[in-house]
Protein backbone atom coordinates (compact mmCIF):
# COMPACT_ATOMS: atom_id res chain seq x y z
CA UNK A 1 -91.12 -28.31 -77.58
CA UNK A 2 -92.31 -27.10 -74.02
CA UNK A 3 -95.04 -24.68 -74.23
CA UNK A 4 -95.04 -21.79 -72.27
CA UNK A 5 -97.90 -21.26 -69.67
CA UNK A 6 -100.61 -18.47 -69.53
CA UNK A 7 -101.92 -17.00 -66.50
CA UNK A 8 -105.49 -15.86 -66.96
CA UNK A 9 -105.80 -13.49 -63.70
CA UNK A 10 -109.26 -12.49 -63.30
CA UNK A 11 -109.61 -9.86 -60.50
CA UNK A 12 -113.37 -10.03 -59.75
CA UNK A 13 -115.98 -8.31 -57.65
CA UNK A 14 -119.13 -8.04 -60.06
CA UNK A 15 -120.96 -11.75 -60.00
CA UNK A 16 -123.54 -10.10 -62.76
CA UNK A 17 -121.20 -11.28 -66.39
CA UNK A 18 -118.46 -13.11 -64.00
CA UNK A 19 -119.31 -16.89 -65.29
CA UNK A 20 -119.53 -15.89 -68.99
CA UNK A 21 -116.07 -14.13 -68.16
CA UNK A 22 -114.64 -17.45 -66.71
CA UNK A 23 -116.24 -19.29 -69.39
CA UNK A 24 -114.60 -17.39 -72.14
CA UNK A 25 -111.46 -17.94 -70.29
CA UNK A 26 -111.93 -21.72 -69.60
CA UNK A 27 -112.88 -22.15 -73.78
CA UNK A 28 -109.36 -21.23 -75.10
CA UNK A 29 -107.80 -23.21 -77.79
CA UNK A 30 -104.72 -22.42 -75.87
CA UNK A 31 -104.12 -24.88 -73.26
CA UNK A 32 -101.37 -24.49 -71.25
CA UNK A 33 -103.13 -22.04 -69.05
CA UNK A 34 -103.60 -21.41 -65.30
CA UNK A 35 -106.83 -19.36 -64.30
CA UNK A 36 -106.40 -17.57 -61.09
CA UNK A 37 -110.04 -15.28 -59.52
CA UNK A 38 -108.94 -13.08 -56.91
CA UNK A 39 -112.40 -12.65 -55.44
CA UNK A 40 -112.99 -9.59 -53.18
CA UNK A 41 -117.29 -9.93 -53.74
CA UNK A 42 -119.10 -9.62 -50.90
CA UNK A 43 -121.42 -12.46 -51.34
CA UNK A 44 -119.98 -15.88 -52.28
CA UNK A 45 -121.58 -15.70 -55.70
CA UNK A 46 -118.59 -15.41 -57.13
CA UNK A 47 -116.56 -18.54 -55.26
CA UNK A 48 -119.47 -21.01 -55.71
CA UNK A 49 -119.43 -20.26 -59.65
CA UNK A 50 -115.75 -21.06 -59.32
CA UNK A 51 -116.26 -24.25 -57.38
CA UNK A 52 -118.51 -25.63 -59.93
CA UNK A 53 -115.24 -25.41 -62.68
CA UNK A 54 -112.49 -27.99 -61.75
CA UNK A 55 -108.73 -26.46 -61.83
CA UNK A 56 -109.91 -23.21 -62.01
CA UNK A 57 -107.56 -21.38 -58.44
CA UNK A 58 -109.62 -19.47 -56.50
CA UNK A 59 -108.26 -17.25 -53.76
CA UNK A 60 -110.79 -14.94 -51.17
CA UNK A 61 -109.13 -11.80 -51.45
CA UNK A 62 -109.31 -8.94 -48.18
CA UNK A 63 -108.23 -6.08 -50.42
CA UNK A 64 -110.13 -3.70 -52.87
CA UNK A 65 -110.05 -2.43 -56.59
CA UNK A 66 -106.72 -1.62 -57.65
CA UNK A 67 -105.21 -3.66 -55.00
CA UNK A 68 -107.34 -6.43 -55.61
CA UNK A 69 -105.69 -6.14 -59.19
CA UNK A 70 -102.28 -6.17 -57.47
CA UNK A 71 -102.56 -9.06 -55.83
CA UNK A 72 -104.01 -11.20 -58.69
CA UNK A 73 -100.74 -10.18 -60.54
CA UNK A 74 -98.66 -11.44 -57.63
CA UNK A 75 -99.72 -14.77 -57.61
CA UNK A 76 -99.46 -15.30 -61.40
CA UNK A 77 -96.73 -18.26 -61.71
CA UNK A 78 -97.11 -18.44 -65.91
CA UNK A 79 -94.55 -17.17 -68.29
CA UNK A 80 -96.97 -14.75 -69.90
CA UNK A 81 -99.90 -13.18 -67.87
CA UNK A 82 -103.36 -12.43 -69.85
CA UNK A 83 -105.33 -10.21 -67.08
CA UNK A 84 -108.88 -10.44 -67.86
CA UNK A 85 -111.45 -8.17 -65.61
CA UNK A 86 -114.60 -9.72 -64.32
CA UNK A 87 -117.18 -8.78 -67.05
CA UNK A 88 -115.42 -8.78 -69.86
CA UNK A 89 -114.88 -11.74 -72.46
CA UNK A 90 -112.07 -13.21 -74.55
CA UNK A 91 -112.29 -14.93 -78.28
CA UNK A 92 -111.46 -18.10 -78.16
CA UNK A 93 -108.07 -17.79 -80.15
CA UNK A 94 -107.28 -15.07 -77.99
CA UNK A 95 -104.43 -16.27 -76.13
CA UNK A 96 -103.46 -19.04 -79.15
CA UNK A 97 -102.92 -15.50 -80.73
CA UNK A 98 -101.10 -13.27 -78.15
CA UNK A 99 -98.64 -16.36 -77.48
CA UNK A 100 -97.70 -16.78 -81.24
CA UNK A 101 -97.20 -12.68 -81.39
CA UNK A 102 -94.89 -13.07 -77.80
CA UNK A 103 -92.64 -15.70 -79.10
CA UNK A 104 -91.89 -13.99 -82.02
CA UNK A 105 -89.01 -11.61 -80.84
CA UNK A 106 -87.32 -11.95 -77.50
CA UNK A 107 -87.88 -7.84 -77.68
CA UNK A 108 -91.74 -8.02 -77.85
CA UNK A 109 -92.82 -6.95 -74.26
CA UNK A 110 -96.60 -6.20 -74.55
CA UNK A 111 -99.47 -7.89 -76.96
CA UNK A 112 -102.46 -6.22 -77.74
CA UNK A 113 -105.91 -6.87 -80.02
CA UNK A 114 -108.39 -5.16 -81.92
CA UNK A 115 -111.45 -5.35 -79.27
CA UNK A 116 -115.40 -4.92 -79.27
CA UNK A 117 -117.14 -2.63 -76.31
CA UNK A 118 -120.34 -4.88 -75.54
CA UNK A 119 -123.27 -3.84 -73.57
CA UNK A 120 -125.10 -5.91 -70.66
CA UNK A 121 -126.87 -7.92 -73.19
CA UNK A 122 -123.34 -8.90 -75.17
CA UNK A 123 -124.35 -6.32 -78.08
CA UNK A 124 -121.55 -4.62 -79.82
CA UNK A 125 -121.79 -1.02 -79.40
CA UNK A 126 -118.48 -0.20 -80.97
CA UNK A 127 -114.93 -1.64 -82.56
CA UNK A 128 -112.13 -0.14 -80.99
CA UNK A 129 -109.53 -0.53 -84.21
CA UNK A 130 -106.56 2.03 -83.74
CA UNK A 131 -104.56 0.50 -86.57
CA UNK A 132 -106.00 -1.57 -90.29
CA UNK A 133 -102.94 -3.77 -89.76
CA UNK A 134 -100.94 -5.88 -87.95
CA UNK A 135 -97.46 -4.67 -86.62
CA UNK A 136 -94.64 -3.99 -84.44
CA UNK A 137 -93.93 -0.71 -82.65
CA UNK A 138 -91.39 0.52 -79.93
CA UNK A 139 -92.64 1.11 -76.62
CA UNK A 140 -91.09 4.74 -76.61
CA UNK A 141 -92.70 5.37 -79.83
CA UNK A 142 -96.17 4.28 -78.21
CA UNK A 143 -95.17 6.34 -74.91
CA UNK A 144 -94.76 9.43 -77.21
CA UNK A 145 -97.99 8.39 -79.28
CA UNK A 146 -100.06 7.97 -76.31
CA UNK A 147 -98.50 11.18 -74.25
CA UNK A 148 -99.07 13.70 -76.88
CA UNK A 149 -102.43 11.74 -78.10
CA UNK A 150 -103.89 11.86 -74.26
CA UNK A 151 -105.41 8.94 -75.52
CA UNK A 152 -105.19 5.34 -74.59
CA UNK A 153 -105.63 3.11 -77.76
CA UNK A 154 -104.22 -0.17 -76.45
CA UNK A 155 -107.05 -0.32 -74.29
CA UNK A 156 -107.88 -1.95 -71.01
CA UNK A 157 -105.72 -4.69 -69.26
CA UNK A 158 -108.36 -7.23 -70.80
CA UNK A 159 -106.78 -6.40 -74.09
CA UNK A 160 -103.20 -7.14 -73.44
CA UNK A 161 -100.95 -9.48 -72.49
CA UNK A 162 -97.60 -9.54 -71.37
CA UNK A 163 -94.13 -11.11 -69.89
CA UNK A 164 -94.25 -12.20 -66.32
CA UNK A 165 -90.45 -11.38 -65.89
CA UNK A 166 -90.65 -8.38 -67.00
CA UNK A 167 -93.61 -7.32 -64.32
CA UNK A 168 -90.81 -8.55 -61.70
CA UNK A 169 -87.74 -7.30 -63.23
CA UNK A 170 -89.84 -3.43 -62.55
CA UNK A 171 -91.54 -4.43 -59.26
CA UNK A 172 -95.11 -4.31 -58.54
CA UNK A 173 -94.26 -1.10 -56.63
CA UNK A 174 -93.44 0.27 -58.94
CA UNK A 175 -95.59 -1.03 -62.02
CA UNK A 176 -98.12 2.27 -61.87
CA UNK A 177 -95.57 4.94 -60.96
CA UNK A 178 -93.13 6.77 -63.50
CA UNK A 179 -91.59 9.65 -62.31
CA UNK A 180 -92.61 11.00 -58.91
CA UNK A 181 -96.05 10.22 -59.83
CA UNK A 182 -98.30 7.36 -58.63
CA UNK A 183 -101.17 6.63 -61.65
CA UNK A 184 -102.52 3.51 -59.81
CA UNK A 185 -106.19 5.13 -59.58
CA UNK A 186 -106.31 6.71 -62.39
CA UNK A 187 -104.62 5.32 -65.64
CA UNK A 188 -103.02 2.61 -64.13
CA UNK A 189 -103.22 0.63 -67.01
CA UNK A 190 -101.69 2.68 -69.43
CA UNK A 191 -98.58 3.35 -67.40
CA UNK A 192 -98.25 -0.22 -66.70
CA UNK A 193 -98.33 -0.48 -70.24
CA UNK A 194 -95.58 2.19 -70.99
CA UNK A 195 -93.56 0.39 -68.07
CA UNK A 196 -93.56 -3.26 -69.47
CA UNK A 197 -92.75 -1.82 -72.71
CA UNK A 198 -90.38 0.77 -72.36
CA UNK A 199 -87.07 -1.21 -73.27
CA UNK A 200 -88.76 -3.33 -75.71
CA UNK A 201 -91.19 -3.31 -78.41
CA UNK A 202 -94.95 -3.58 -78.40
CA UNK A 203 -96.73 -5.98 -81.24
CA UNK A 204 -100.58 -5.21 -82.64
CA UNK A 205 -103.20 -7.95 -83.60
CA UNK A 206 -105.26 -7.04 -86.06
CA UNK A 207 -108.00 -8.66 -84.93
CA UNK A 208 -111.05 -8.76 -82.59
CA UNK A 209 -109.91 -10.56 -79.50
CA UNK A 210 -111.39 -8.87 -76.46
CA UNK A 211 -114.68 -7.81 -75.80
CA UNK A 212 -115.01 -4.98 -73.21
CA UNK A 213 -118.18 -4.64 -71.10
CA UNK A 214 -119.76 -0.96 -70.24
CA UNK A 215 -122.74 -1.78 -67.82
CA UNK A 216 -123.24 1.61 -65.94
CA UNK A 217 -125.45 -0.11 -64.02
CA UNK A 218 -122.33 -1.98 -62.36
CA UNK A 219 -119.73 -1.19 -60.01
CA UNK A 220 -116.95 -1.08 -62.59
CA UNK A 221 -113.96 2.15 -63.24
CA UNK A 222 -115.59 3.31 -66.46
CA UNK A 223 -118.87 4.02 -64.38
CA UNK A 224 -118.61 7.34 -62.85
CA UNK A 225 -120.76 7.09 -60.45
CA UNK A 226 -119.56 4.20 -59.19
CA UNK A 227 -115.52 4.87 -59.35
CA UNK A 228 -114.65 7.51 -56.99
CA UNK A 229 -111.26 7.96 -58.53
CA UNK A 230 -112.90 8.69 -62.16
CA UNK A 231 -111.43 12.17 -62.07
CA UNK A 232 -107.82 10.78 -62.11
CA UNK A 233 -108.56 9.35 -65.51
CA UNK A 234 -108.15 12.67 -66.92
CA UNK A 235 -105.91 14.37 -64.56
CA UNK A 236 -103.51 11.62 -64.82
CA UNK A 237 -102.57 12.43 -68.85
CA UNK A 238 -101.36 16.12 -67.76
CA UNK A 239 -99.50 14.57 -65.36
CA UNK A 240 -98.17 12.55 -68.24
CA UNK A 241 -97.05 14.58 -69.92
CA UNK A 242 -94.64 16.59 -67.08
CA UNK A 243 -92.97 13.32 -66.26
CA UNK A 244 -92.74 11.78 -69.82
CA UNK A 245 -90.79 15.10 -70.47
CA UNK A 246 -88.51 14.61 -67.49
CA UNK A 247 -87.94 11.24 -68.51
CA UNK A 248 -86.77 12.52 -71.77
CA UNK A 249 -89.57 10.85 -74.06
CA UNK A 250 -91.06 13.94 -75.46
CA UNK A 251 -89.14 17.41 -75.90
CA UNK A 252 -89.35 20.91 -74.84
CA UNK A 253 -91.31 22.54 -77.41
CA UNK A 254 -93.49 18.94 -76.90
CA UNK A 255 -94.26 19.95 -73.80
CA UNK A 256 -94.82 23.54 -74.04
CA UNK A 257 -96.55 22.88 -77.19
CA UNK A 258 -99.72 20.80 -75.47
CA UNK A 259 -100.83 24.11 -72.68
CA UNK A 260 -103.18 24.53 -75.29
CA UNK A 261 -104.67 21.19 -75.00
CA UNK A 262 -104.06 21.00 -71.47
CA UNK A 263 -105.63 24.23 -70.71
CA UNK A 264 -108.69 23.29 -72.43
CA UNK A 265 -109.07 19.92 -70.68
CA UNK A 266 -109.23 21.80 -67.29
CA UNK A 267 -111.70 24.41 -68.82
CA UNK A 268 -113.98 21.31 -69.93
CA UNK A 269 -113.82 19.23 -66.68
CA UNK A 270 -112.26 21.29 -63.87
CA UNK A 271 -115.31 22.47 -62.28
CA UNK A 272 -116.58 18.89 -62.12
CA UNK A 273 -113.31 17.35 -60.85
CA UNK A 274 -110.83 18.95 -58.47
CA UNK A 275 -107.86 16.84 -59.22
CA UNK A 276 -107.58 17.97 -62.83
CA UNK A 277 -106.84 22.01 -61.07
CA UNK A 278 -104.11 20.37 -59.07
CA UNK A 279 -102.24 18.64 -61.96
CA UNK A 280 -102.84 21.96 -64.17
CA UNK A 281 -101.32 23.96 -61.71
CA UNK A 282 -98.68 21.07 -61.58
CA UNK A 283 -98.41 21.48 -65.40
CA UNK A 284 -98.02 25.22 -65.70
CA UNK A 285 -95.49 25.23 -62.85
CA UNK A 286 -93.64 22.49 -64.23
CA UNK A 287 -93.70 24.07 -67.86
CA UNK A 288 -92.84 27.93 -66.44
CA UNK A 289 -89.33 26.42 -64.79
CA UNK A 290 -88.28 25.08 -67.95
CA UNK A 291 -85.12 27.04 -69.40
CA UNK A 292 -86.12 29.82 -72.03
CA UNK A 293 -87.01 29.50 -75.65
CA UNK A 294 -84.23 30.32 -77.94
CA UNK A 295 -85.55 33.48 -79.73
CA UNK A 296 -85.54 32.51 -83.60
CA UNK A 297 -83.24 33.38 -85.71
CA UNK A 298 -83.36 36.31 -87.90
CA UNK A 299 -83.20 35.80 -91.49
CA UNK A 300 -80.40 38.04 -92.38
CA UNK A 301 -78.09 35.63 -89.60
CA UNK A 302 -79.09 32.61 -90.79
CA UNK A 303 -77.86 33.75 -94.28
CA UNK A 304 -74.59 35.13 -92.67
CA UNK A 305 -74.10 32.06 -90.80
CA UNK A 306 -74.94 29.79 -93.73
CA UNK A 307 -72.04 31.71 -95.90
CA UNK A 308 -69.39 31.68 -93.55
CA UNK A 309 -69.87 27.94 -92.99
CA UNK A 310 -70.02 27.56 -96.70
């Protein structure tokens, strides 16, 4: 029996944690892998690490952050891709794992892990555990979870992995957008996520398999002062939530019902970044079109009704 190949894609720019990254990726029990750097560093730290690990494909990259992710996904040529950012680490059954959990249904679209954060010095700081089992979910049931949540419990794209075909079949173009909205810097990953997944089903690990690195001394997206886009993380779930409704994923009293929410994210961080105004504007324009509540029902018509249908 032919096993299917893995591509590790490891976007990097950050030499600091790259060659424990690469070596975690290198030290899989899982074998049939190819592991592509797109390297967009500007120093050739990063390429003369590479050239000191036979069959590993490196490629010099011209383009930055999110399209530097972009293009790492476009030259993937494995059955399943396993991205992997440039600081973080993977277990060594990590893709031994995700592979068995893939095969398992033609239906399963997206794997995803337990994971560790991890600080500079590879301390755990905190386990990221959103379920105390193993299991399968639909991938509209996780776009309503993670819409009306505002949260993102799958995680980073170091924590998931997922069907090559599938990336194609949407179009790279078209991987961060839903609706008429582009998420690509801001929660890019999550939307990819609800993408892959959205006519299929999404399967859990239950165990530790990803370790994600916060170094706020590094250029990385979780540092804010180093990701210029950082407001977009949380103006990009209101916008969620107007074009998971159009999409017909979550309802109108769904909708309506999260201004609360919504208004108090913009109280919170709308001073500090201007793109959260513009999508709650966006949200309370988007919510005040919507056709009218039905008024509800008196009491004594409900009975009436009840008896004549009786």
């Amino acid at each position: 029996m032919t096993l299917p190949t893995v591509s590790i894609v490891i976007p990097s720019y950050k030499p600091a944690h790259f060659e424990q990254c690469l070596r975690s990726a290198i030290g899989q029990t899982y074998t049939h892998t190819e592991i592509l750097v797109s390297d967009n560093c500007p120093t050739e730290d990063i390429r003369h690490i590479c050239a000191r690990f036979p069959g590993v494909i490196y490629q010099r990259s011209h383009v930055f952050r999110e399209q530097n992710v972009e293009a790492c996904l476009a030259s993937a040529k494995g059955h399943f891709i396993k991205p992997l950012f440039d600081d973080d680490l993977l277990h060594p059954f990590c893709i031994e794992r995700m592979v068995a959990a893939m095969r398992m249904r033609d239906d399963v679209e997206l794997v995803f892990s337990a994971s560790q954060v991890i600080n500079s010095d590879n301390e755990r700081t905190e386990t990221r555990r959103p379920y105390q089992a193993s299991g399968m979910l639909k991938g509209r049931d996780m776009h309503r979870q993670l819409t009306l949540g505002m949260t993102n419990i799958i995680g980073e794209f170091s924590s998931v992995m997922f069907r090559r075909q599938t990336m194609w079949d949407i179009g790279l173009h078209r991987l961060f957008k839903m609706g008429d909205h582009d998420f690509l810097t801001g929660l890019a990953d999550l939307i990819a996520y609800l993408n892959l997944a959205r006519d299929g089903s999404i399967f859990y690990i239950d165990e530790e398999l990803s370790y994600f690195r916060k170094d706020m001394r590094l250029q990385s997206n979780s540092n804010p002062a180093a990701n210029p886009f950082f407001g977009n993380c949380f103006s990009d779930y209101i916008d969620l939530l107007r074009v998971s409704h159009a999409a017909g994923v979550i309802t109108d009293a769904e909708v309506r019902k999260m201004q609360g929410q919504v208004s108090d994210v913009y109280l919170r961080l709308g001073g500090t970044f201007p793109q959260v105004g513009t999508s709650y504007l966006r949200y309370l324009d988007y919510v005040a079109a919507l056709p009218p509540e039905a008024p509800p029902a008196d009491a004594a018509q409900v009975e009436e009704e009840g008896r004549h249908a009786a």
